[in-house]
Protein backbone atom coordinates (compact mmCIF):
# COMPACT_ATOMS: atom_id res chain seq x y z
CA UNK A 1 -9.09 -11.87 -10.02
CA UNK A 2 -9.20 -8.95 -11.98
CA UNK A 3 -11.56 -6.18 -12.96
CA UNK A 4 -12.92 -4.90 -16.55
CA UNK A 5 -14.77 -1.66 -15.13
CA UNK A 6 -12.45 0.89 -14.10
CA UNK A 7 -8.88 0.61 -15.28
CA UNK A 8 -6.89 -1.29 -17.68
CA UNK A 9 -4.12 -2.18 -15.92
CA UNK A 10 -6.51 -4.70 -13.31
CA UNK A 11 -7.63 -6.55 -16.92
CA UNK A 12 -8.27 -9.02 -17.81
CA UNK A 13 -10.27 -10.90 -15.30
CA UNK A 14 -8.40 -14.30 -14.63
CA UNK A 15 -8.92 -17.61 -12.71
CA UNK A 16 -6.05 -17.97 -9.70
CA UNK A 17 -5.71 -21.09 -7.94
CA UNK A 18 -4.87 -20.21 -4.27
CA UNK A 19 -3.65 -23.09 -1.46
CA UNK A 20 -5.02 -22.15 1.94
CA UNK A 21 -3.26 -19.51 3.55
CA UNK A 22 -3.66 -17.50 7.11
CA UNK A 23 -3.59 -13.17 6.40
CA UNK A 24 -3.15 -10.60 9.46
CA UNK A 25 -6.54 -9.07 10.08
CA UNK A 26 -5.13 -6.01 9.61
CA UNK A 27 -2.15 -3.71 8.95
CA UNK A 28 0.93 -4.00 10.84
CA UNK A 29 0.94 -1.12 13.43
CA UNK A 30 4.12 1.06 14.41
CA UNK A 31 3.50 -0.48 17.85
CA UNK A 32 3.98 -4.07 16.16
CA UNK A 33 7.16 -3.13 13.82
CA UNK A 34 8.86 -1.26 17.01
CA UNK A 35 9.10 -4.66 18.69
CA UNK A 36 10.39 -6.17 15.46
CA UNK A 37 13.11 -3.12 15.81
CA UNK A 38 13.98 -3.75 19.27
CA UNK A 39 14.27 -7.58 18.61
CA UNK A 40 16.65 -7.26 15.11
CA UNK A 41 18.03 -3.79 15.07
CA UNK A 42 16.61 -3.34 11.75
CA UNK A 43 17.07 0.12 9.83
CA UNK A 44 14.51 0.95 7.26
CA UNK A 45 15.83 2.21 3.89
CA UNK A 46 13.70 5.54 4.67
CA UNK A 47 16.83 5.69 8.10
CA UNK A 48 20.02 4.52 5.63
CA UNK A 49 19.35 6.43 2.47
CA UNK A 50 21.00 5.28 -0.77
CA UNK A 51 24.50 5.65 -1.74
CA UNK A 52 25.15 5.91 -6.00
CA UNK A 53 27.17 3.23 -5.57
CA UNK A 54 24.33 0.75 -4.95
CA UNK A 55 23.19 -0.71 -8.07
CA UNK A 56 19.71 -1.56 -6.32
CA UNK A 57 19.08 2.39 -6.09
CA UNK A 58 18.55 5.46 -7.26
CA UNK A 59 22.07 5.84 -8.68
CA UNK A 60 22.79 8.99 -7.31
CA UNK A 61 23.82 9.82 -3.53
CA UNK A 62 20.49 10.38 -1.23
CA UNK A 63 20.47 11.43 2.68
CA UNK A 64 18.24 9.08 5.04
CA UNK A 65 14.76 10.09 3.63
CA UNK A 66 11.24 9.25 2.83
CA UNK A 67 8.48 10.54 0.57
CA UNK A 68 5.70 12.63 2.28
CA UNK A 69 2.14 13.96 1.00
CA UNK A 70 2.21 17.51 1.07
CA UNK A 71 -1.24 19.32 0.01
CA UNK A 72 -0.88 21.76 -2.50
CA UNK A 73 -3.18 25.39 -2.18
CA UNK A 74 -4.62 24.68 -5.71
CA UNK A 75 -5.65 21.42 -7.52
CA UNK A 76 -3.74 22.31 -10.07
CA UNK A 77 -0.23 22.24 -8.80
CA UNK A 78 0.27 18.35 -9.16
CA UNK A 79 2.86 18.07 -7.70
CA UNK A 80 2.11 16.97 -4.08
CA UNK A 81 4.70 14.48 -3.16
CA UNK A 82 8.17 15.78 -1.20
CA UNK A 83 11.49 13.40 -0.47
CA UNK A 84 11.70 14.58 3.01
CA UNK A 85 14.89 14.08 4.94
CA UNK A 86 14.68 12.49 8.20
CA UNK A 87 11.09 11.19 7.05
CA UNK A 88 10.89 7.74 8.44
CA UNK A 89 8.32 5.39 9.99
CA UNK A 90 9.02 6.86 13.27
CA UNK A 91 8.93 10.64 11.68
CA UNK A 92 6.22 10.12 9.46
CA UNK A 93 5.35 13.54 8.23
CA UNK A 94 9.19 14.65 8.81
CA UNK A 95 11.77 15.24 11.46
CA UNK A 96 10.16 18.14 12.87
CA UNK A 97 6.02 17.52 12.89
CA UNK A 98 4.11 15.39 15.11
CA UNK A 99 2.38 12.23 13.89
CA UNK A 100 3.38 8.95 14.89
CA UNK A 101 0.82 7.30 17.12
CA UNK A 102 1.50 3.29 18.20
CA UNK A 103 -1.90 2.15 16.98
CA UNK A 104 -1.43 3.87 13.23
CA UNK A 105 -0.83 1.61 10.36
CA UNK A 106 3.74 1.71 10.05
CA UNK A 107 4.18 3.79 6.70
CA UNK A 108 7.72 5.04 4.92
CA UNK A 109 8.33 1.02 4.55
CA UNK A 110 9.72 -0.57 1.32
CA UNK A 111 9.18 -3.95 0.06
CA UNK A 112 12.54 -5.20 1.02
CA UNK A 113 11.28 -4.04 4.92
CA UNK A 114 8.21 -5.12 4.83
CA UNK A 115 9.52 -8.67 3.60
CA UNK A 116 12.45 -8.14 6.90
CA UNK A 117 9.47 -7.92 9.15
CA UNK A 118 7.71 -10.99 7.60
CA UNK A 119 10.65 -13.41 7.68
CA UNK A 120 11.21 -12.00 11.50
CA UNK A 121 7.28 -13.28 12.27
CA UNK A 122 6.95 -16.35 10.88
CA UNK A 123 5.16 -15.33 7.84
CA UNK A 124 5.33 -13.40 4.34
CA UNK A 125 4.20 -11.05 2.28
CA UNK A 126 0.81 -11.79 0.29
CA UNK A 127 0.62 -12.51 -3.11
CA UNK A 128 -1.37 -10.06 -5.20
CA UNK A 129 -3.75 -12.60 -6.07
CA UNK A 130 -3.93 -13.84 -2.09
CA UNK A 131 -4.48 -10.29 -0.97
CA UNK A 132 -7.05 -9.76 -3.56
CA UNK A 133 -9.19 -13.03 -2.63
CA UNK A 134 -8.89 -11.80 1.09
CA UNK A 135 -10.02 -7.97 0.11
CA UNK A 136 -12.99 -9.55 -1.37
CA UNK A 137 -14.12 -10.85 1.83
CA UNK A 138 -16.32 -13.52 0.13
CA UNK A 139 -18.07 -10.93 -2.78
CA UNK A 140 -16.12 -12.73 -5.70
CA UNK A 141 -17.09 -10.02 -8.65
CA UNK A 142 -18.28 -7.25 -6.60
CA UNK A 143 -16.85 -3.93 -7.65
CA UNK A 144 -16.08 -3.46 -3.83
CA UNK A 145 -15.74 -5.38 -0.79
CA UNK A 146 -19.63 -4.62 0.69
CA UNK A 147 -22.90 -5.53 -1.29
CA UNK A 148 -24.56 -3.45 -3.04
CA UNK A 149 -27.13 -2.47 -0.73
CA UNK A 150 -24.07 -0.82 1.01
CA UNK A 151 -22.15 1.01 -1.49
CA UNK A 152 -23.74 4.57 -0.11
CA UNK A 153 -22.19 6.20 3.54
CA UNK A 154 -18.37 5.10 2.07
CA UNK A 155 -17.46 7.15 5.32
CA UNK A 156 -18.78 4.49 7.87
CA UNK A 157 -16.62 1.86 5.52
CA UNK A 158 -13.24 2.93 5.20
CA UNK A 159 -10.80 5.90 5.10
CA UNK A 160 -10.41 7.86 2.08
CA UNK A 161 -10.28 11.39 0.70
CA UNK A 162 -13.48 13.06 1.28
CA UNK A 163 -13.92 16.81 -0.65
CA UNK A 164 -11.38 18.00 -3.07
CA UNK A 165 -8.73 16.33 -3.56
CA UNK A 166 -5.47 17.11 -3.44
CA UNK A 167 -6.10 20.40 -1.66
CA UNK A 168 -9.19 20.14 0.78
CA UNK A 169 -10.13 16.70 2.76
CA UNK A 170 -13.89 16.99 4.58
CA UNK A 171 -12.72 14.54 6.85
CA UNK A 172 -15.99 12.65 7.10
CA UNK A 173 -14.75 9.78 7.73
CA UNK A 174 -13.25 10.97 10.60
CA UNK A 175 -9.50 10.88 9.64
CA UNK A 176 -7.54 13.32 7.41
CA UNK A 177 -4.58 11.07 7.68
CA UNK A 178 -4.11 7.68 8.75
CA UNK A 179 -6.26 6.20 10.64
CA UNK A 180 -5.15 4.03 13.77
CA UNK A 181 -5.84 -0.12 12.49
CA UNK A 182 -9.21 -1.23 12.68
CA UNK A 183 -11.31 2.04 12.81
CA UNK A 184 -13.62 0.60 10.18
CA UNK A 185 -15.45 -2.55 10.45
CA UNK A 186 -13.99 -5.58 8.59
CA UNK A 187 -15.00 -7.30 5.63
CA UNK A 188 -16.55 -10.88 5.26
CA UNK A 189 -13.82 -12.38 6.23
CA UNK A 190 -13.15 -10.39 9.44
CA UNK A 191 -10.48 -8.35 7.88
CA UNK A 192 -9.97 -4.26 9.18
CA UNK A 193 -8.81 -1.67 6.39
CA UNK A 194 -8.29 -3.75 3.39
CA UNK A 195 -9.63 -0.75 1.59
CA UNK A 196 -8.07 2.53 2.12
CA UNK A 197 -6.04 3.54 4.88
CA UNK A 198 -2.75 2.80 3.76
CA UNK A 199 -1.68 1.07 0.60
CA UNK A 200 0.06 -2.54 1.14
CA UNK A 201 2.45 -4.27 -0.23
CA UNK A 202 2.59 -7.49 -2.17
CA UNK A 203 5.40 -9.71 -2.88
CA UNK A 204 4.14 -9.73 -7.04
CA UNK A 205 6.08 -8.31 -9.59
CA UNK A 206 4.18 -5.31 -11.52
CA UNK A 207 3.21 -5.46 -14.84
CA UNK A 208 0.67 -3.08 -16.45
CA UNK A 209 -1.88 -5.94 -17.09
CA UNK A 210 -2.74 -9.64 -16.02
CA UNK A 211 -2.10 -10.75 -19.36
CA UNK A 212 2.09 -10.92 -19.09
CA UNK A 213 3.08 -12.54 -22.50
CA UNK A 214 6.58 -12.11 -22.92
CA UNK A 215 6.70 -8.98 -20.57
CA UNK A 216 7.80 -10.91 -17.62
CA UNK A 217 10.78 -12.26 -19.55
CA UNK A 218 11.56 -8.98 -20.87
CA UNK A 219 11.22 -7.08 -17.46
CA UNK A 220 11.88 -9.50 -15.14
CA UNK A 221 11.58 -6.85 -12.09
CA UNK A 222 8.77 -5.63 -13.22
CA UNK A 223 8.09 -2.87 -15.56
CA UNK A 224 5.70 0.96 -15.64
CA UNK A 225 5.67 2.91 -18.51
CA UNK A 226 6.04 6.04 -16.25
CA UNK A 227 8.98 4.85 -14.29
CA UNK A 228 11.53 3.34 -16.98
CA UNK A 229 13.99 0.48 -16.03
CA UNK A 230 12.98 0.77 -12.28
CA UNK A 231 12.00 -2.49 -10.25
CA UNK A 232 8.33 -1.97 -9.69
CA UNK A 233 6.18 -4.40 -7.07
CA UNK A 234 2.59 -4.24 -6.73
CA UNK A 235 0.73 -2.47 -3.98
CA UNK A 236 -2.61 -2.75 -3.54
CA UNK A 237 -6.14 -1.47 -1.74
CA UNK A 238 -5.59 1.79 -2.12
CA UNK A 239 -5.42 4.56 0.99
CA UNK A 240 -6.64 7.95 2.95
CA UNK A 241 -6.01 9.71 -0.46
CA UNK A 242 -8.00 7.82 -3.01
CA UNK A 243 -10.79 9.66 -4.10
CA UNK A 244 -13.27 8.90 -6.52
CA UNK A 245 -13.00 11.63 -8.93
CA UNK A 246 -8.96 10.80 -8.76
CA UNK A 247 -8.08 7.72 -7.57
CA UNK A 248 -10.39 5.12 -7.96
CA UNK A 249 -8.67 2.37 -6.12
CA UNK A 250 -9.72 1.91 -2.77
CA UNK A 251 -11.09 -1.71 -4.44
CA UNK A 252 -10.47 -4.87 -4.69
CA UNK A 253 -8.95 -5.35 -7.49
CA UNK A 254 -7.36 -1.84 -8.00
CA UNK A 255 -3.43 -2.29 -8.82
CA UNK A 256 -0.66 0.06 -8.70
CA UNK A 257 2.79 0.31 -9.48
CA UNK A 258 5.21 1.56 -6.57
CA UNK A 259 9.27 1.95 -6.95
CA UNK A 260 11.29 -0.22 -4.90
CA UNK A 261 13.83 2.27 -3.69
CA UNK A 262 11.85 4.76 -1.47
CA UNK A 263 8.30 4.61 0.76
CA UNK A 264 5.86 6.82 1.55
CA UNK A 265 3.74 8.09 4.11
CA UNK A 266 0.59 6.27 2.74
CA UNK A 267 2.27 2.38 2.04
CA UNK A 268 2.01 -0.17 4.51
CA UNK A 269 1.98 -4.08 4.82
CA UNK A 270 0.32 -6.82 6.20
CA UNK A 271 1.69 -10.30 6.10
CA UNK A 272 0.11 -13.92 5.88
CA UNK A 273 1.72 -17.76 6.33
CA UNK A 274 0.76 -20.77 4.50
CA UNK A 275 -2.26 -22.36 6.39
CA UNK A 276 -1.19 -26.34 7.16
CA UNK A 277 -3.36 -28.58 6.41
């Protein structure tokens, strides 16, 4: 587990000692959290919004929202991100745009949902180090999860930012958005959109290397430099807006940090349950 290559926060490489386990073979779908909806009545966080009363949130008062990707007209305005009221898994580009399709990867989901949907089928959400082993597909040490000889047409593999990112996407992989689970072929182990699509959530902790020390006592929920005191959890795989000369992480053992308190319209989930022996 691990990587020494790219960025410092996936170092060092480390040994993880995995018992057998059973992951989805891909994403959980809108059309697969809708009948979780019907069946419990759940409401995201993205539908409730925060009140400043909540010591789990933001402090501060905020309307039933979600974050959204908004391309900017020049790379460099950075700032491409927009809490969108009335953004939600079933609105996920905002109340008044098109874009939910049953097939699509569920976005505009936060841990704490994603973990709701889990308990409600049987299962749980992966570890980092079980969702790395699975992205891998076999390839321990690869860079990426196909050999070598395949590293070329990234296209044909999996859905990412193709062109300039943030402000123009090719789409040559077909998809300028999400794309619906399974458009790509799977990995070794028969597993669609590990890489790219949407980012997923794990059930680890974040810390800004796999060397904790005395961080994890110090920060017990989790701890980025760039985001303070907040509880941070890992995500992982990157999605449709990793590029290469940005975002590097549509890999397996690319890391990032993501807030507990709101989603966004490129974070998703799959789940797994302990394999019995």
């Amino acid at each position: 587990m691990g990587e020494t290559r790219i960025y410092r926060e996936e170092t060092p490489v480390v040994k993880i000692c995995l018992e057998p386990f059973e992951i989805w073979s891909h994403e959980i779908s809108n059309k697969e959290f809708s009948a979780f909806v019907n069946a419990t009545g759940h409401k995201t966080r993205a539908e409730m919004g925060w009140n400043a009363s909540d010591t789990r949130g933001p402090g501060i008062d905020v309307v039933p929202s979600s974050v959204v990707f908004v391309s900017p007209e020049t790379p460099k305005n950075l700032n491409w991100w927009k809490l969108t009221a009335g953004a939600n898994w079933q609105n996920p580009l905002g109340p008044e745009k098109d874009g939910f399709e049953f097939q699509a990867p569920v976005v505009h989901i936060t841990r704490e949902d994603a973990a709701a949907y889990a308990d409600w089928a049987g299962g749980r959400l992966p570890t980092e180090a079980e969702w790395e082993y699975a992205a891998r597909g076999g390839l321990n040490g690869a860079l990426l999860s196909w050999s070598e000889a395949e590293n070329a047409a990234l296209q044909d593999k999996a859905n990412t930012w193709e062109g300039v990112f943030p402000v123009i996407n090719s789409k040559e992989d077909g998809y300028a958005s999400v794309a619906p689970v399974g458009s790509y072929p799977p990995n070794g182990f028969g597993l669609y959109d590990m890489i790219g699509n949407v980012w997923e959530w794990t059930s680890s902790t974040y810390y800004p290397t796999h060397a904790l020390g005395e961080g994890a006592k110090l920060y017990p929920d989790g701890y980025d430099s760039a985001q303070g005191d907040i509880p941070v959890g890992v995500i992982k795989g990157g999605s449709f807006l990793c590029a290469r000369s940005y975002c590097y992480r549509y890999r397996p053992a690319a890391r990032q940090p993501q807030d507990l308190i709101f989603g966004t319209s490129h974070i998703g989930f799959r789940i797994v349950r302990d394999k019995a022996e």
